[in-house]
C-alpha atoms as a PDB file:
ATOM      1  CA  UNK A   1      -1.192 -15.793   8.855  1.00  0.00           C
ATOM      2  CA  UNK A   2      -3.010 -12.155   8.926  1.00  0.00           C
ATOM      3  CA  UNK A   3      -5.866 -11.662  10.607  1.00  0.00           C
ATOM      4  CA  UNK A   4      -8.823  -9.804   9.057  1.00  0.00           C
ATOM      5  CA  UNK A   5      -8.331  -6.564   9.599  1.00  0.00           C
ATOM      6  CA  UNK A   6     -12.355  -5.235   8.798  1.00  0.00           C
ATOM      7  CA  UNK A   7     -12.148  -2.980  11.770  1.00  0.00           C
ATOM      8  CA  UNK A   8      -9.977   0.040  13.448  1.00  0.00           C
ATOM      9  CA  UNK A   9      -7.039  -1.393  15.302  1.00  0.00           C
ATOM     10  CA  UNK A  10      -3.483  -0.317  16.875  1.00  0.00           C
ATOM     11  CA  UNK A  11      -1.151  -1.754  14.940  1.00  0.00           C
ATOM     12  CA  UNK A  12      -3.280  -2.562  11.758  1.00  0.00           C
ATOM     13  CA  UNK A  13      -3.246   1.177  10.361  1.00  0.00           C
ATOM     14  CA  UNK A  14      -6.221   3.392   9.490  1.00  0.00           C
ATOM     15  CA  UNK A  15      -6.390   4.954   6.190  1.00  0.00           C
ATOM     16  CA  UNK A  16      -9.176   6.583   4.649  1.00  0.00           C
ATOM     17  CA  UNK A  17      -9.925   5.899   0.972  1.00  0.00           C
ATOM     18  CA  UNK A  18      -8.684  10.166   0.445  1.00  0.00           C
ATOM     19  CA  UNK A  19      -5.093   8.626   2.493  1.00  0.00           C
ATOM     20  CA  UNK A  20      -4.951   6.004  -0.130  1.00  0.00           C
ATOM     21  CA  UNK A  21      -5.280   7.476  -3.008  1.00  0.00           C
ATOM     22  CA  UNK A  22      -2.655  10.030  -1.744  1.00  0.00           C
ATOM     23  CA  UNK A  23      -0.009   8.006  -0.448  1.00  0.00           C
ATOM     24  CA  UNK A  24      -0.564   5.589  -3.638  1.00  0.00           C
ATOM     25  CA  UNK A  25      -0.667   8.715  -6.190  1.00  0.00           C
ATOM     26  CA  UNK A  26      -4.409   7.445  -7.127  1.00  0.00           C
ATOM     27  CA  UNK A  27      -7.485   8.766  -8.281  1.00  0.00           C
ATOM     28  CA  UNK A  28      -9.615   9.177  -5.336  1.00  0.00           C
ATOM     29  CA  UNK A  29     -13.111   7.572  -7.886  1.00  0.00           C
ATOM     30  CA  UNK A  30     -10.610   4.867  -8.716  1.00  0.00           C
ATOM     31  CA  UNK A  31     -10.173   3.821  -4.640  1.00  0.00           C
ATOM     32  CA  UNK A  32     -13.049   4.022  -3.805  1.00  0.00           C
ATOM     33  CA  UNK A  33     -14.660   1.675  -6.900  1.00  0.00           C
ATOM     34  CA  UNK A  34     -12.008  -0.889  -5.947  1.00  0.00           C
ATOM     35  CA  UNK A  35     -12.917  -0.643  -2.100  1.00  0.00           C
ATOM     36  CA  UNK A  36     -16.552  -0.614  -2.571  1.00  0.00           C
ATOM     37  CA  UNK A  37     -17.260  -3.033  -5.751  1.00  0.00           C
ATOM     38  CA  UNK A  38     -14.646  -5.144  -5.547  1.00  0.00           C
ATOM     39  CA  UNK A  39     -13.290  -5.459  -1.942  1.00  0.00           C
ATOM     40  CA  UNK A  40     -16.674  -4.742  -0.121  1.00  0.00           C
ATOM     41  CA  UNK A  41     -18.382  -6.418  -3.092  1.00  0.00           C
ATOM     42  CA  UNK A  42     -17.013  -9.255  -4.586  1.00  0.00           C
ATOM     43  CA  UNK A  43     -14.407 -10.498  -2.635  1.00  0.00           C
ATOM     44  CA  UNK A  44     -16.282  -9.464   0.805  1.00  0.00           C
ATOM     45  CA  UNK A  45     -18.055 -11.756  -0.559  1.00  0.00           C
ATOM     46  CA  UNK A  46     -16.032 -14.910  -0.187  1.00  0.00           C
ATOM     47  CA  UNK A  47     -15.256 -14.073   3.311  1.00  0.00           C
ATOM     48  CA  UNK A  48     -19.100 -12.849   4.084  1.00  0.00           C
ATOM     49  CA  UNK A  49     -17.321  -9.387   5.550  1.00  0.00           C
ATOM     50  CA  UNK A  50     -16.320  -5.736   4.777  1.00  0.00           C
ATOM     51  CA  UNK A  51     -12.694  -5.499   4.171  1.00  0.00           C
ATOM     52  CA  UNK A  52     -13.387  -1.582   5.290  1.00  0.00           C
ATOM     53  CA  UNK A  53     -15.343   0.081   7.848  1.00  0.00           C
ATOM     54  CA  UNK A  54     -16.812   3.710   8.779  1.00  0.00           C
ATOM     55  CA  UNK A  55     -14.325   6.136  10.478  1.00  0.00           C
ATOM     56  CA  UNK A  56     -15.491   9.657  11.195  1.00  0.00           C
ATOM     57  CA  UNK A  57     -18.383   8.938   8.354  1.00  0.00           C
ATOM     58  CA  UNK A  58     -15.810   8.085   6.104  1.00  0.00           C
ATOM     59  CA  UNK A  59     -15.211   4.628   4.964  1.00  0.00           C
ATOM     60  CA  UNK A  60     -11.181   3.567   6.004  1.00  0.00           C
ATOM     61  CA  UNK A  61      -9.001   0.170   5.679  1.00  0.00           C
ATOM     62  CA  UNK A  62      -6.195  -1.418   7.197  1.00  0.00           C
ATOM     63  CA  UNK A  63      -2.356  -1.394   5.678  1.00  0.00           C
ATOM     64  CA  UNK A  64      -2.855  -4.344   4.143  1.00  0.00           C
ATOM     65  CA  UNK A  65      -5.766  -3.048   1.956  1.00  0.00           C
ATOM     66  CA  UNK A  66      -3.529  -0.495   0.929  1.00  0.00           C
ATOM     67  CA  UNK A  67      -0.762  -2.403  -0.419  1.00  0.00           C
ATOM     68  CA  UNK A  68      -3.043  -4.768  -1.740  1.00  0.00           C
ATOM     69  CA  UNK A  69      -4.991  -2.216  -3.630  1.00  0.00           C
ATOM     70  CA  UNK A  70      -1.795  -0.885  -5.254  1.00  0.00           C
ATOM     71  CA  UNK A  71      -0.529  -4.386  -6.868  1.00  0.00           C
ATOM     72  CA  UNK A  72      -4.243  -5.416  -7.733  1.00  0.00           C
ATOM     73  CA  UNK A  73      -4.774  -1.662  -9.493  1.00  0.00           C
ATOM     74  CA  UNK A  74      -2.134  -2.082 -11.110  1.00  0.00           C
ATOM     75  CA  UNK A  75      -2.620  -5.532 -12.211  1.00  0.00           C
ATOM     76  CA  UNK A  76      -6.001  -4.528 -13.875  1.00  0.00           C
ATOM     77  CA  UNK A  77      -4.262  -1.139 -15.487  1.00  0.00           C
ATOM     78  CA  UNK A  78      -1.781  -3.518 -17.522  1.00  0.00           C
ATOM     79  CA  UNK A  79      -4.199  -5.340 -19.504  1.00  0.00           C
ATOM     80  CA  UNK A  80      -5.573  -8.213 -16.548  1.00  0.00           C
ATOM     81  CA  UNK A  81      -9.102  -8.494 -16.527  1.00  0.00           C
ATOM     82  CA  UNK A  82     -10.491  -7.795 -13.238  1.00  0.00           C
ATOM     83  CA  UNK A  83     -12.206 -10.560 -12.753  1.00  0.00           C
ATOM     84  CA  UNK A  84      -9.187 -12.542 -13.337  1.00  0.00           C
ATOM     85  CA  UNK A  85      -7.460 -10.444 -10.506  1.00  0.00           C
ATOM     86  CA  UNK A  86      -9.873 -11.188  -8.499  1.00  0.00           C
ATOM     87  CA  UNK A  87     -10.039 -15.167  -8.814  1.00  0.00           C
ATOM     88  CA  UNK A  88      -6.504 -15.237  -8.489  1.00  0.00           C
ATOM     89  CA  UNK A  89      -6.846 -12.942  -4.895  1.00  0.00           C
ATOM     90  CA  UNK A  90      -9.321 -15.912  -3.894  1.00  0.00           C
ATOM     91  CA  UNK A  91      -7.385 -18.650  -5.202  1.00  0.00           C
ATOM     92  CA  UNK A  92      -3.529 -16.921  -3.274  1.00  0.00           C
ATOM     93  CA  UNK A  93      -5.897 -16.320  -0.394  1.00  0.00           C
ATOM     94  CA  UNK A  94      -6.847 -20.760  -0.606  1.00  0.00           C
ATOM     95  CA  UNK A  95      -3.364 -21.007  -0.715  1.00  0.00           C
ATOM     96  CA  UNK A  96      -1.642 -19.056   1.859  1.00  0.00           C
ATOM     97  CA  UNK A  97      -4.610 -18.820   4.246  1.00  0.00           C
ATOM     98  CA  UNK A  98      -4.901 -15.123   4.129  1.00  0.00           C
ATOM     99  CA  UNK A  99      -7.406 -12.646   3.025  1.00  0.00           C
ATOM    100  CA  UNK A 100      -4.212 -10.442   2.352  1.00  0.00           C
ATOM    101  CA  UNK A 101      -2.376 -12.689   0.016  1.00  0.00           C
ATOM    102  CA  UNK A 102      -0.989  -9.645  -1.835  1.00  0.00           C
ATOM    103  CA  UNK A 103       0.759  -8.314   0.813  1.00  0.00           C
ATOM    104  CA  UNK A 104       2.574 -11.739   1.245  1.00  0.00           C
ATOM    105  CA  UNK A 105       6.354 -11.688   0.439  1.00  0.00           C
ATOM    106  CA  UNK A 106       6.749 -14.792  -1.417  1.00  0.00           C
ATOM    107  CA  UNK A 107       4.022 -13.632  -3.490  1.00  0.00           C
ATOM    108  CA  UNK A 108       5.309 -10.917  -4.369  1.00  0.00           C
ATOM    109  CA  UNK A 109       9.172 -12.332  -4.522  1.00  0.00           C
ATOM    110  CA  UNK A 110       7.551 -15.180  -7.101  1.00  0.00           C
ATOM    111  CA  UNK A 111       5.637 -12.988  -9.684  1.00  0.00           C
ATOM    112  CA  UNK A 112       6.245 -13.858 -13.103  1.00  0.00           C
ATOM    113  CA  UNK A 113       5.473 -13.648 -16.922  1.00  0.00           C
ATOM    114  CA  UNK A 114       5.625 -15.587 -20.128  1.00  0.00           C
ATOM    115  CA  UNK A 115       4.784 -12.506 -22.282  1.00  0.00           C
ATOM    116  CA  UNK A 116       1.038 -13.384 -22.335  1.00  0.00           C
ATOM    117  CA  UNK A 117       0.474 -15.006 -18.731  1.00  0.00           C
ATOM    118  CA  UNK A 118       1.229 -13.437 -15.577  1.00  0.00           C
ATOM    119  CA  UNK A 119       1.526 -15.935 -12.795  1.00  0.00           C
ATOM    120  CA  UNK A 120       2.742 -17.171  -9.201  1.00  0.00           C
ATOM    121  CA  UNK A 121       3.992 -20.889  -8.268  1.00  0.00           C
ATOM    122  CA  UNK A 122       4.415 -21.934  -5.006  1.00  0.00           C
ATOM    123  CA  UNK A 123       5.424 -25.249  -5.470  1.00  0.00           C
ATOM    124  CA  UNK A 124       3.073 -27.098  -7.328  1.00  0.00           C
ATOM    125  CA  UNK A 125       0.945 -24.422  -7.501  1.00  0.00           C
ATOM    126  CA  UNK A 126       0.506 -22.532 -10.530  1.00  0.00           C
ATOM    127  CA  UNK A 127      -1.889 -19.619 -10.428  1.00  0.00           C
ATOM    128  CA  UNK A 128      -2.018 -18.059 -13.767  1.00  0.00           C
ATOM    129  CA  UNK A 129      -3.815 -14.501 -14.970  1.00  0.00           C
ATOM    130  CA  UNK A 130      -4.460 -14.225 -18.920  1.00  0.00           C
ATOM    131  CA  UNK A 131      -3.215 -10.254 -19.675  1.00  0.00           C
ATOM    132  CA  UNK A 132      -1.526  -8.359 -22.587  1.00  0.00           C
ATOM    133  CA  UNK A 133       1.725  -8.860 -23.619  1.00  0.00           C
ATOM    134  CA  UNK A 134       2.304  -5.764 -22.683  1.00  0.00           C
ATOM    135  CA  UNK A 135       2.445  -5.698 -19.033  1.00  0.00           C
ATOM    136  CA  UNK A 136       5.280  -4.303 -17.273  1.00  0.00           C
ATOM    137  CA  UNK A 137       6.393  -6.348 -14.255  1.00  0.00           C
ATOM    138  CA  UNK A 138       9.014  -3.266 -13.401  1.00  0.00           C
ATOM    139  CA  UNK A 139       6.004  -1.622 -11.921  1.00  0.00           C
ATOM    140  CA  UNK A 140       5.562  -4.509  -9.405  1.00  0.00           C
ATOM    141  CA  UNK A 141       8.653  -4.719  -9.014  1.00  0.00           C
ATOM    142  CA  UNK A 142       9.946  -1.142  -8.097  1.00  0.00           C
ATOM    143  CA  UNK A 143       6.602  -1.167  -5.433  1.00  0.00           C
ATOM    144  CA  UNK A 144       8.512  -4.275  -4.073  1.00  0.00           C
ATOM    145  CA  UNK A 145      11.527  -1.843  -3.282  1.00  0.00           C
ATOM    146  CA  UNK A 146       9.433   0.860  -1.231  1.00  0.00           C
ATOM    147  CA  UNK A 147       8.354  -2.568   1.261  1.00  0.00           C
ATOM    148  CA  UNK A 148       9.697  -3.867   4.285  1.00  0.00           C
ATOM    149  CA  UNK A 149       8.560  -7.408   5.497  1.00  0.00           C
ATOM    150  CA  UNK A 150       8.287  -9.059   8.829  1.00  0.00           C
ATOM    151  CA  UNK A 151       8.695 -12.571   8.272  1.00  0.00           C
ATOM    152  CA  UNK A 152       6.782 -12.873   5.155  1.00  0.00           C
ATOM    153  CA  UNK A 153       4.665 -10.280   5.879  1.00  0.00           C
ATOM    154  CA  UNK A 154       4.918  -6.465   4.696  1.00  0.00           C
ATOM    155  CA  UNK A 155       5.273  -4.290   7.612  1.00  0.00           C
ATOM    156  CA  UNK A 156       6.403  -0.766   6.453  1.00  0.00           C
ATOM    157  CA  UNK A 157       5.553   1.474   2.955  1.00  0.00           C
ATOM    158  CA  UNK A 158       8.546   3.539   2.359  1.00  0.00           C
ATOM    159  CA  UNK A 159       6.483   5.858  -0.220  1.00  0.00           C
ATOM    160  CA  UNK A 160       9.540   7.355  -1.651  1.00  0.00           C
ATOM    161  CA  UNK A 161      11.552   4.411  -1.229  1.00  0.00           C
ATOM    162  CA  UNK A 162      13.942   3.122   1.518  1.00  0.00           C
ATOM    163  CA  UNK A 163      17.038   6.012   0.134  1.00  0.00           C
ATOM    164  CA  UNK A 164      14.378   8.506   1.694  1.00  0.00           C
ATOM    165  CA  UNK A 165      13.141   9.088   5.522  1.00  0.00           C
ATOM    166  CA  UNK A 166       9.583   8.972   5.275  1.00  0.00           C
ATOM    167  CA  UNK A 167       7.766   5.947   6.063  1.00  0.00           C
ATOM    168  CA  UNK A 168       4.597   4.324   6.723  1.00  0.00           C
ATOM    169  CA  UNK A 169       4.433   1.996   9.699  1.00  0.00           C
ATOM    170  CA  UNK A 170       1.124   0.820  10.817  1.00  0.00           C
ATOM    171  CA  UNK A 171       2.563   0.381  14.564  1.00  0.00           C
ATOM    172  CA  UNK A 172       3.310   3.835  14.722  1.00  0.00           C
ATOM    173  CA  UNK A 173       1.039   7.220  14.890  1.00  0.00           C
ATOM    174  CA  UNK A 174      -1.809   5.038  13.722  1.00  0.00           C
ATOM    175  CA  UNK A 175       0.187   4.505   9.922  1.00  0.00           C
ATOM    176  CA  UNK A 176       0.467   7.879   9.573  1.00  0.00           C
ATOM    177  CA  UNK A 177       3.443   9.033   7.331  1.00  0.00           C
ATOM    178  CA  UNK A 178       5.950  10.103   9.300  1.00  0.00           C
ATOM    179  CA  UNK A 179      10.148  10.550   9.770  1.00  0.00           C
ATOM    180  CA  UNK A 180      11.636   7.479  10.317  1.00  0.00           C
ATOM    181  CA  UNK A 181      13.100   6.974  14.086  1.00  0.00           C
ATOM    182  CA  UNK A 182      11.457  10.561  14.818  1.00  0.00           C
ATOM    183  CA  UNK A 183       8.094  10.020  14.597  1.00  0.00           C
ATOM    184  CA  UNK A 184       7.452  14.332  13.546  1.00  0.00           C
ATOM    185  CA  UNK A 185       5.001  14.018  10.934  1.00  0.00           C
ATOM    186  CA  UNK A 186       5.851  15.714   7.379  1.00  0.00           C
ATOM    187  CA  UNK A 187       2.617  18.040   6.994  1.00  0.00           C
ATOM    188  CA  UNK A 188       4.334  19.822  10.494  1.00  0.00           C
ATOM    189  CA  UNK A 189       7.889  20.334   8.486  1.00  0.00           C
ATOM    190  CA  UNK A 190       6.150  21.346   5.559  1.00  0.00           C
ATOM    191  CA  UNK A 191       4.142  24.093   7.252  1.00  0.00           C
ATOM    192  CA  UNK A 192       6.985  25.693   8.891  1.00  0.00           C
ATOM    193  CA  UNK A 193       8.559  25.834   5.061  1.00  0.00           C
ATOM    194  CA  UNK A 194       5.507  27.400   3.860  1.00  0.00           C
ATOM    195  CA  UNK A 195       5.733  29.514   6.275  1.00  0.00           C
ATOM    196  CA  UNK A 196       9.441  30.708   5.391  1.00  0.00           C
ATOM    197  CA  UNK A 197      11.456  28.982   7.608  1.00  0.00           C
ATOM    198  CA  UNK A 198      15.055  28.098   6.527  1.00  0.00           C
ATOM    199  CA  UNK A 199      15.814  24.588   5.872  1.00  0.00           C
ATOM    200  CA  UNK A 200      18.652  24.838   8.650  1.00  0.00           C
ATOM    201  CA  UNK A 201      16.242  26.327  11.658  1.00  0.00           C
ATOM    202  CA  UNK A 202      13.763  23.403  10.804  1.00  0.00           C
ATOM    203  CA  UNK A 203      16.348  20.838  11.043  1.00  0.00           C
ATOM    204  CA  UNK A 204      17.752  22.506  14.337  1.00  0.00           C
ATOM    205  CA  UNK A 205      14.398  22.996  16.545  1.00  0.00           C
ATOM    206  CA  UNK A 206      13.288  19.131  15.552  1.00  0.00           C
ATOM    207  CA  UNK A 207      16.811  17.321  15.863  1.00  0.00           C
ATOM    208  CA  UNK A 208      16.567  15.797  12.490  1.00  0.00           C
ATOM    209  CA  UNK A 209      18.882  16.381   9.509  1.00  0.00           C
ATOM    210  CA  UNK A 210      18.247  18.556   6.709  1.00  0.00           C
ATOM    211  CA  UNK A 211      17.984  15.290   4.334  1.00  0.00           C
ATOM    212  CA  UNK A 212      14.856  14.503   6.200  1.00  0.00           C
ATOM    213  CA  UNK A 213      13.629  17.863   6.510  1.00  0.00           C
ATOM    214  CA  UNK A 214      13.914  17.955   2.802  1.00  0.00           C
ATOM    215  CA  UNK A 215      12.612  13.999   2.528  1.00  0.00           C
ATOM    216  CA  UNK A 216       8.970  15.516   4.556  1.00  0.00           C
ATOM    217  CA  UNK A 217       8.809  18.900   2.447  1.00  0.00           C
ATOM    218  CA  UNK A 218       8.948  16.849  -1.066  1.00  0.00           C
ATOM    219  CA  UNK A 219       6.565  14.274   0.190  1.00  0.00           C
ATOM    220  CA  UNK A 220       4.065  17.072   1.184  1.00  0.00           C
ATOM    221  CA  UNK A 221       4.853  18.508  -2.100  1.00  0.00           C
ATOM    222  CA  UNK A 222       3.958  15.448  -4.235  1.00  0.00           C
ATOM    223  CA  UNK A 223       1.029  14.569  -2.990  1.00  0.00           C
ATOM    224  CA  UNK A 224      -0.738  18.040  -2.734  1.00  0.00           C
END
């Protein structure tokens, strides 16, 4: 079971609502509607707590917000109605005993459609969202790619997915994006290629390969 994560911890990530809508490719308004109305709002509600909290006078949330935020976005974008996102968060949450049900593998692993319904079953358990028939479950399903699970639980973002070196491990440099196994963090590759550097000198004073050298530069470049 995840704890709630409504306050800066090692090991639980700290992301600001500008981090998340960069490392999820999001409008920053769009974050921080979903954080504050809906998170903070309606399903704080439930819980009676923030799911965020004030870093540095800006408002931050754990990993788990962050994955969360993408499916549930993304959910809503296909035709869901919010408000049936959010009973079925509350109803997975009854079910799982989690505030984070969305970053639960099974979840995940068990998402379906009939063409009209989207829906999860865990056993006898059938929780159902009325969208269009045109929702794309390929969108859920490539996320599911770029995520690597402990147990049941996700654990790492691979933002590029897992063919690339960048990843995003709340255990590490606070969640930070960094190179995997190296823990040099893109933005410092990227400035020494602004700066003119050759791909082969970067790759030489930081022991990495040029792959990942090249992995950190394009991440930097996508989400400037």
């Amino acid at each position: 079971m995840i704890a709630f994560e409504n306050k800066p911890e090692i090991g639980k990530g700290i992301y600001t609502l500008k981090d998340v809508a960069t490392i999820l490719h999001l409008p920053y308004a769009k974050v921080h509607r979903w954080v504050c109305t809906y998170w903070d709002g309606k399903l704080g509600k439930e819980f009676q707590l923030q799911y965020s909290w004030e870093r540095d006078g800006s408002r931050a949330v754990s990993f788990h917000t962050v994955v969360e935020l993408y499916i549930m976005i993304q959910l809503a974008e296909k035709g869901v109605k919010t408000s049936d996102v959010l009973k079925a968060h509350q109803r997975l949450s009854e079910i799982y005993l989690t505030p984070f049900p969305f970053a639960q593998k099974e979840v995940l692993e068990e998402i379906n459609t009939d063409g009209t319904t989207i829906f999860w079953k865990n056993g006898e358990n059938l929780v159902s969202l009325n969208g269009s028939n045109q929702f794309n479950l390929n969108i859920i399903k490539f996320f599911f790619k770029k995520l690597e699970f402990d147990g049941e639980v996700v654990s790492k973002l691979w933002p590029m997915g897992k063919d690339h070196s960048i990843v995003i491990d709340p255990l590490r440099k606070f969640g930070h994006p960094i190179i995997e196994g190296k823990n040099i963090y893109p933005e410092t590759i990227y400035g020494h290629f602004k700066a003119g550097d050759p791909l082969n000198y970067i790759s030489y004073i930081y022991q990495i390969t040029e792959k990942e050298a090249e992995d950190a530069i394009n991440y930097c470049k996508q989400v400037a």
